[in-house]
Protein backbone atom coordinates (compact mmCIF):
# COMPACT_ATOMS: atom_id res chain seq x y z
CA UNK A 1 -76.75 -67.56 -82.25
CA UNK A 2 -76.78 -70.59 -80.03
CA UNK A 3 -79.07 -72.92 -78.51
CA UNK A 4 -77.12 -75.42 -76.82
CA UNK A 5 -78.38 -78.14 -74.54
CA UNK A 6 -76.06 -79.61 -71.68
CA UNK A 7 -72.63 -79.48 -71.26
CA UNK A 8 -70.43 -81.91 -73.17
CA UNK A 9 -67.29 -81.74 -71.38
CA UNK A 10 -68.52 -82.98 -68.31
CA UNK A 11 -69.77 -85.64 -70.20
CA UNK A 12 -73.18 -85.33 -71.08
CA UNK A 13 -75.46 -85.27 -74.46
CA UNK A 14 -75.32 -81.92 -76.22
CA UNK A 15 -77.41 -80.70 -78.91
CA UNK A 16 -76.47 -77.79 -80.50
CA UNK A 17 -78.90 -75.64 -82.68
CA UNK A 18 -77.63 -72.87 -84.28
CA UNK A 19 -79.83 -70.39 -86.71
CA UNK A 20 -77.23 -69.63 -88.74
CA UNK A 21 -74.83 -71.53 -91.46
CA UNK A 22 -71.93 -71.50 -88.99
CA UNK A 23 -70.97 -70.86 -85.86
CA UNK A 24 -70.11 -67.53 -84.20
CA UNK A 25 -72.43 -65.45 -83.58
CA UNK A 26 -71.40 -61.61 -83.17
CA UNK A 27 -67.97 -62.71 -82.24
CA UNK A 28 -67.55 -63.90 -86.22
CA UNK A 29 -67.07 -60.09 -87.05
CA UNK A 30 -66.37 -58.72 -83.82
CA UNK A 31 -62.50 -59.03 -84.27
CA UNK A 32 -62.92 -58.79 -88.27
CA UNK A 33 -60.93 -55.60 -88.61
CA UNK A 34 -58.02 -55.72 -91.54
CA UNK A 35 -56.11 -52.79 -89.99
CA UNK A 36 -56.95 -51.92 -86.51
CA UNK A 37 -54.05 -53.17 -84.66
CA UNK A 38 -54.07 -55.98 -81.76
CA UNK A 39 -57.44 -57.21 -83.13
CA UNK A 40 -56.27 -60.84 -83.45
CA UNK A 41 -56.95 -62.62 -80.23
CA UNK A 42 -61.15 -61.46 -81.31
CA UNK A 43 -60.66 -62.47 -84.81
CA UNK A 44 -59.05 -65.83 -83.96
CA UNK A 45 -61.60 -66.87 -80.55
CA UNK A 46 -64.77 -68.12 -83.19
CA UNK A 47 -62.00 -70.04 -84.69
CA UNK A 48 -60.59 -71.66 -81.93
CA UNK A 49 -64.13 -72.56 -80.54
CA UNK A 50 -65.44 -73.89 -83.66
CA UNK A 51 -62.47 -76.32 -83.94
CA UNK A 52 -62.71 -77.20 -80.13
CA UNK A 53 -66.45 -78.19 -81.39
CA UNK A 54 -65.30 -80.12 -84.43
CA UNK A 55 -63.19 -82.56 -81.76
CA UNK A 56 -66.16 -82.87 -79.51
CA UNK A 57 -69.00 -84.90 -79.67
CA UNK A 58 -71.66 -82.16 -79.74
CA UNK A 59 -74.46 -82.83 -82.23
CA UNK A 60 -74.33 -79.65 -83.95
CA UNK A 61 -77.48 -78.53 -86.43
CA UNK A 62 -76.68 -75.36 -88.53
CA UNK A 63 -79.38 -73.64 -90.26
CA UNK A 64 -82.21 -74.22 -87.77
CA UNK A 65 -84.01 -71.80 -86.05
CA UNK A 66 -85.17 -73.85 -82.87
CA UNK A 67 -88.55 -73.44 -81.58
CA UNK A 68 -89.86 -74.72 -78.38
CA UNK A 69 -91.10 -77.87 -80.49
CA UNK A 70 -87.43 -78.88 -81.86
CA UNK A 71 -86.00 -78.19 -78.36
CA UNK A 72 -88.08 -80.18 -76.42
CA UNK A 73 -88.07 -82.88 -78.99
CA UNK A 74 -84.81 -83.96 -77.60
CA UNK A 75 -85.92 -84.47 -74.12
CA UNK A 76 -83.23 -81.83 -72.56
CA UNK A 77 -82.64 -82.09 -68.67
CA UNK A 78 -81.34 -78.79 -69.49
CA UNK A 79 -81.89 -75.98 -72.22
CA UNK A 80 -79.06 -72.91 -72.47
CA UNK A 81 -80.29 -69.91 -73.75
CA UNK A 82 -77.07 -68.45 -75.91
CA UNK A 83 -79.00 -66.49 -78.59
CA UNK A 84 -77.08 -63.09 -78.48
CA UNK A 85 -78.52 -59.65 -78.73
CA UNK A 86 -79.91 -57.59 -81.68
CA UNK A 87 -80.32 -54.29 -83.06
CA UNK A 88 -82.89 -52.40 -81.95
CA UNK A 89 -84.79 -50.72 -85.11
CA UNK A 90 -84.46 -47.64 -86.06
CA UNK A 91 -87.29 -46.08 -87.45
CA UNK A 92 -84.90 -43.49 -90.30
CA UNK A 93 -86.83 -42.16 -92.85
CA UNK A 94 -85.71 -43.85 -96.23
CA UNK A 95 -83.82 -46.33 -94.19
CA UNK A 96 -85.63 -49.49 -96.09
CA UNK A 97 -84.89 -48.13 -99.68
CA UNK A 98 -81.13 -46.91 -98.52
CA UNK A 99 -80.58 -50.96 -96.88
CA UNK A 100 -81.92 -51.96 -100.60
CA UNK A 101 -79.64 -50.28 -102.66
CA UNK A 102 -76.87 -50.83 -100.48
CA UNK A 103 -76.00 -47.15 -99.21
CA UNK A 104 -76.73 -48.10 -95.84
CA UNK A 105 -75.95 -51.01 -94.12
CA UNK A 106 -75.53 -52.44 -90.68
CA UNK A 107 -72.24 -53.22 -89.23
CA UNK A 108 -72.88 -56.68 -88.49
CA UNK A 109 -73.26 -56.56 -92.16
CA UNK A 110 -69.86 -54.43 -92.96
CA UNK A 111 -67.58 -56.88 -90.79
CA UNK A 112 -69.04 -60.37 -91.97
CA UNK A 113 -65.96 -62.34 -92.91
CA UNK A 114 -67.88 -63.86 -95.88
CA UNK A 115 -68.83 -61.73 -98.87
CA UNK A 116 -68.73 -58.07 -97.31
CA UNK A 117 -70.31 -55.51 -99.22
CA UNK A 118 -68.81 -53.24 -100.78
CA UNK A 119 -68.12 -49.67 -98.48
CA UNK A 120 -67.15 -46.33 -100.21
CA UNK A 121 -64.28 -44.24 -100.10
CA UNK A 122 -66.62 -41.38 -98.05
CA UNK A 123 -68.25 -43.42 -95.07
CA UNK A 124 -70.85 -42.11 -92.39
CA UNK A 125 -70.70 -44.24 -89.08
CA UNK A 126 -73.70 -43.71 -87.18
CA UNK A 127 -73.34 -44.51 -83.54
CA UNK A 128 -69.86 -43.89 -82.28
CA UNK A 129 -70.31 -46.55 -78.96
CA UNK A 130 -70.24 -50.18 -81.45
CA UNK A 131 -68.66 -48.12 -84.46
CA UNK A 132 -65.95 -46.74 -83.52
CA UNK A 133 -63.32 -49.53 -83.87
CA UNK A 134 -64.99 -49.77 -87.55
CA UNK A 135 -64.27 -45.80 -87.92
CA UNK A 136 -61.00 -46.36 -87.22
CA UNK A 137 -60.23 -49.22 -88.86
CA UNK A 138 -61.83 -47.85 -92.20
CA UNK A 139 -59.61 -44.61 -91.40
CA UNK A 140 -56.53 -46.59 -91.38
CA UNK A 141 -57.38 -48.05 -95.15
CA UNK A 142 -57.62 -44.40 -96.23
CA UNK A 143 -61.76 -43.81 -96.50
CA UNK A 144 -62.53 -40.71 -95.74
CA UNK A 145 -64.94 -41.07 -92.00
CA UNK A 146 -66.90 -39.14 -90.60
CA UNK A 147 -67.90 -40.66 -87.19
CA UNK A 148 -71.65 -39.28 -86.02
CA UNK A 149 -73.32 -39.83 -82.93
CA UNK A 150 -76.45 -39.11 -81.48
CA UNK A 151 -75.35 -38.50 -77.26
CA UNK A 152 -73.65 -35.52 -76.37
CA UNK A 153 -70.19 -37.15 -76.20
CA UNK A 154 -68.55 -40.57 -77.28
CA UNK A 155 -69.71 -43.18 -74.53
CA UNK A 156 -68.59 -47.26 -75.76
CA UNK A 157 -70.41 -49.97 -75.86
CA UNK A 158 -70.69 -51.74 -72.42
CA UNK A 159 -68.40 -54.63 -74.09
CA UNK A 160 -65.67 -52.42 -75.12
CA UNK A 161 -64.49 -52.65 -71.83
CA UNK A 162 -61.09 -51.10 -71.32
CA UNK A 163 -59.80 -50.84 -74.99
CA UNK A 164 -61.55 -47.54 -74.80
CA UNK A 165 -58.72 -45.89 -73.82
CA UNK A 166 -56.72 -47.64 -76.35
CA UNK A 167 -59.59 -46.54 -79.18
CA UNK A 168 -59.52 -42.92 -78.06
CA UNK A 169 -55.67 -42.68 -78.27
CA UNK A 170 -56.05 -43.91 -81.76
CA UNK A 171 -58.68 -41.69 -82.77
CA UNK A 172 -56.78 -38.43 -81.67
CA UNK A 173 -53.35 -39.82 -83.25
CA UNK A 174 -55.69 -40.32 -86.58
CA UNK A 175 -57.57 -37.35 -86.30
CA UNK A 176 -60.56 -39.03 -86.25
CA UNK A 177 -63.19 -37.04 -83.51
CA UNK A 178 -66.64 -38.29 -82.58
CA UNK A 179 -69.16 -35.36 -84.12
CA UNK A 180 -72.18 -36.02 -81.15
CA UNK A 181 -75.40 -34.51 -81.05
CA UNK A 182 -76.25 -35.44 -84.95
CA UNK A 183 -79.81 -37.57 -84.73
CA UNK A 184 -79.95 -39.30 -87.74
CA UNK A 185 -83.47 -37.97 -89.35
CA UNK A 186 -83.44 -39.98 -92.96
CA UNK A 187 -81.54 -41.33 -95.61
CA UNK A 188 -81.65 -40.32 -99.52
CA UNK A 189 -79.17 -42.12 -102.28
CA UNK A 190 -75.83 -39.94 -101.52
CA UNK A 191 -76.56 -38.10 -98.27
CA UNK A 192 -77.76 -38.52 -94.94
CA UNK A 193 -79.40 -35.64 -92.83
CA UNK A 194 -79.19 -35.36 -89.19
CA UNK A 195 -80.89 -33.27 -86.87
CA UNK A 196 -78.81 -31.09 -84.70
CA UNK A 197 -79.64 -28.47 -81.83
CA UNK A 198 -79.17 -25.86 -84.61
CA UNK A 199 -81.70 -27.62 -87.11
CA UNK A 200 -80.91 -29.82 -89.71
CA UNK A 201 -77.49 -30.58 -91.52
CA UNK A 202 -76.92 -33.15 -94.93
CA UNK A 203 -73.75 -34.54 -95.36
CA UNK A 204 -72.96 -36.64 -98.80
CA UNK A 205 -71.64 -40.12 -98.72
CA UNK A 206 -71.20 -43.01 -100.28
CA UNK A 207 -71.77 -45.34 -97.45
CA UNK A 208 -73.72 -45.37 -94.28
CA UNK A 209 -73.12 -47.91 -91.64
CA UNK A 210 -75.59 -47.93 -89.19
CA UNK A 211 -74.10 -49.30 -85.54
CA UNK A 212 -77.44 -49.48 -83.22
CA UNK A 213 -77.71 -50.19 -79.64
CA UNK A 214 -78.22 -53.81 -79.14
CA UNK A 215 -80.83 -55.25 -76.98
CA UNK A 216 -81.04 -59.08 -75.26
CA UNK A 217 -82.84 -61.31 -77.72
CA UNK A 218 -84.38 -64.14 -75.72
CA UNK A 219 -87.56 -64.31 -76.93
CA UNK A 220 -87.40 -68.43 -76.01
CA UNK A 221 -86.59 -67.77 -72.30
CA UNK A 222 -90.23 -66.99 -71.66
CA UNK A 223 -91.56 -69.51 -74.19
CA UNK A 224 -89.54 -72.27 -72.05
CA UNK A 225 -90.57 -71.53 -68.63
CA UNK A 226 -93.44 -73.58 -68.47
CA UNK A 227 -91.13 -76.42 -69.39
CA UNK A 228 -89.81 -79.21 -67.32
CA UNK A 229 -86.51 -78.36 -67.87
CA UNK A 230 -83.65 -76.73 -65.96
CA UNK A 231 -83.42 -73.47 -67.81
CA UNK A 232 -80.34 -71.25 -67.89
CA UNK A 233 -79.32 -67.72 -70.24
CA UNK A 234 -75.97 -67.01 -71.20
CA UNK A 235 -74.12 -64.17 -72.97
CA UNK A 236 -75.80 -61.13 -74.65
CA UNK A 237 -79.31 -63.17 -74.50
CA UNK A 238 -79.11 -62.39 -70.38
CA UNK A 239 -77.78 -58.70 -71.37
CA UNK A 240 -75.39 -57.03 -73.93
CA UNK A 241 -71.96 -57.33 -72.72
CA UNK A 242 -68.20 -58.68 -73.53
CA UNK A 243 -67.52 -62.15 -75.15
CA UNK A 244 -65.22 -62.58 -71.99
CA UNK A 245 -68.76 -62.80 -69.72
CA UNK A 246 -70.26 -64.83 -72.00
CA UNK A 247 -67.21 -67.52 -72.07
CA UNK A 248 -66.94 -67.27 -68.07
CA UNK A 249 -70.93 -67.95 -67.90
CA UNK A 250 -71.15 -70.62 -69.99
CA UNK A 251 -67.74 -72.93 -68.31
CA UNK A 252 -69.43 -71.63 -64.93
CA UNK A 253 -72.64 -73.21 -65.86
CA UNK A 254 -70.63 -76.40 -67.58
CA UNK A 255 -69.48 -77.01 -64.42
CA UNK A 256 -72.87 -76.84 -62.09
CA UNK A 257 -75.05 -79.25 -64.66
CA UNK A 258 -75.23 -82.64 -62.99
């Protein structure tokens, strides 16, 4: 997540504060699949970018989670809002204890290029719009999936955009099929039970990968307002969408900062 302050190729001061120990954000593990085909051009973009910042003169702070106080310390003309979007909770039964012992994680957590946990040979995905690229790709390294949803049919993620089509060819050549109307009810070491319009069903696993709907987080939009500063949001911090809207918003906005 980004906080970034200016534009620096139209020659301006930057700051950039970022929470985290590198740069990234979601699109570190976005494009972080090691068999799902034509992935690359996701999994090398954070790469690119961070080397593009490494030649620039951005002042870039890792590890700091920016407050009002550290932003305005700097005296900003302008403040970007880039923090991404997050999860929203899900209140599962037994979802605390599962998260601690490691049978259920999130998939921000399963793609992280940087010590991944370990996933099991039987794997649950639980929310087919974000997980099923992961389905797929976990398919293709020979875990058995089972790819549960709670909607009544397989709807992406708004920043899937059109490899949909692309994801749903794959899924029927693999044999993989979205199982919908499965509300996940709680979580027990070894099984997850769902509830379904004909009660409740348990099925056994040895992983379960939680994929959530992701909301906004911009928390520091409001906090700002009252700021003398020109204040702009970018990316999933204005709403959950593609990296590509993100990119085009942010050189957009480069471009208008005088």
């Amino acid at each position: 997540m980004e906080y970034a302050i200016t534009a620096d190729e139209i020659g301006h001061d930057v700051v950039l504060f970022e929470r985290d120990e590198t740069l990234g954000g979601a699109m570190d593990w976005a494009g972080n699949y090691a068999a799902l085909p034509n992935m690359e051009m996701l999994s090398y973009q954070p790469k690119y970018h961070r080397k593009m910042i490494e030649k620039s003169s951005v002042d870039v702070r890792l590890g700091v989670d920016a407050d009002v106080a550290a932003i305005m310390a700097e005296a900003p003309d302008v403040v970007v809002i880039a923090t991404g979007a997050q999860p929203i909770a899900a209140p599962f039964e037994g979802l605390d204890a599962a998260r601690a012992s490691g049978f259920a994680i999130r998939i921000d957590d399963a793609m992280r290029r940087d010590n991944p946990p370990v996933i099991g040979m039987r794997v649950i995905i639980y929310g087919a719009g974000e997980g099923a690229e992961l389905a797929l790709d976990l398919k293709l390294r020979g875990h058995e999936v089972r790819l549960i949803d709670a909607g009544p049919a397989y709807a992406p993620a708004n920043y899937i955009g059109s490899r949909v089509w692309a994801i749903m060819g794959m899924m029927a050549h693999v044999g993989l099929a979205v199982e919908p109307g499965h509300s996940l009810a709680r979580l027990a070491d070894g099984s997850a039970v769902f509830t379904t319009a004909g009660g409740e069903t348990s099925v056994e696993a040895d992983t379960v990968v939680i994929c959530s709907v992701r909301r906004a987080l911009n928390a520091l939009e409001k906090a700002l307002q009252s700021q003398p500063v020109s204040l702009h949001v970018v990316g999933d911090a204005r709403t959950p969408r593609s990296y590509a809207n993100a990119i085009h918003e942010a050189a957009y906005l480069s471009r208008q900062v005088r």
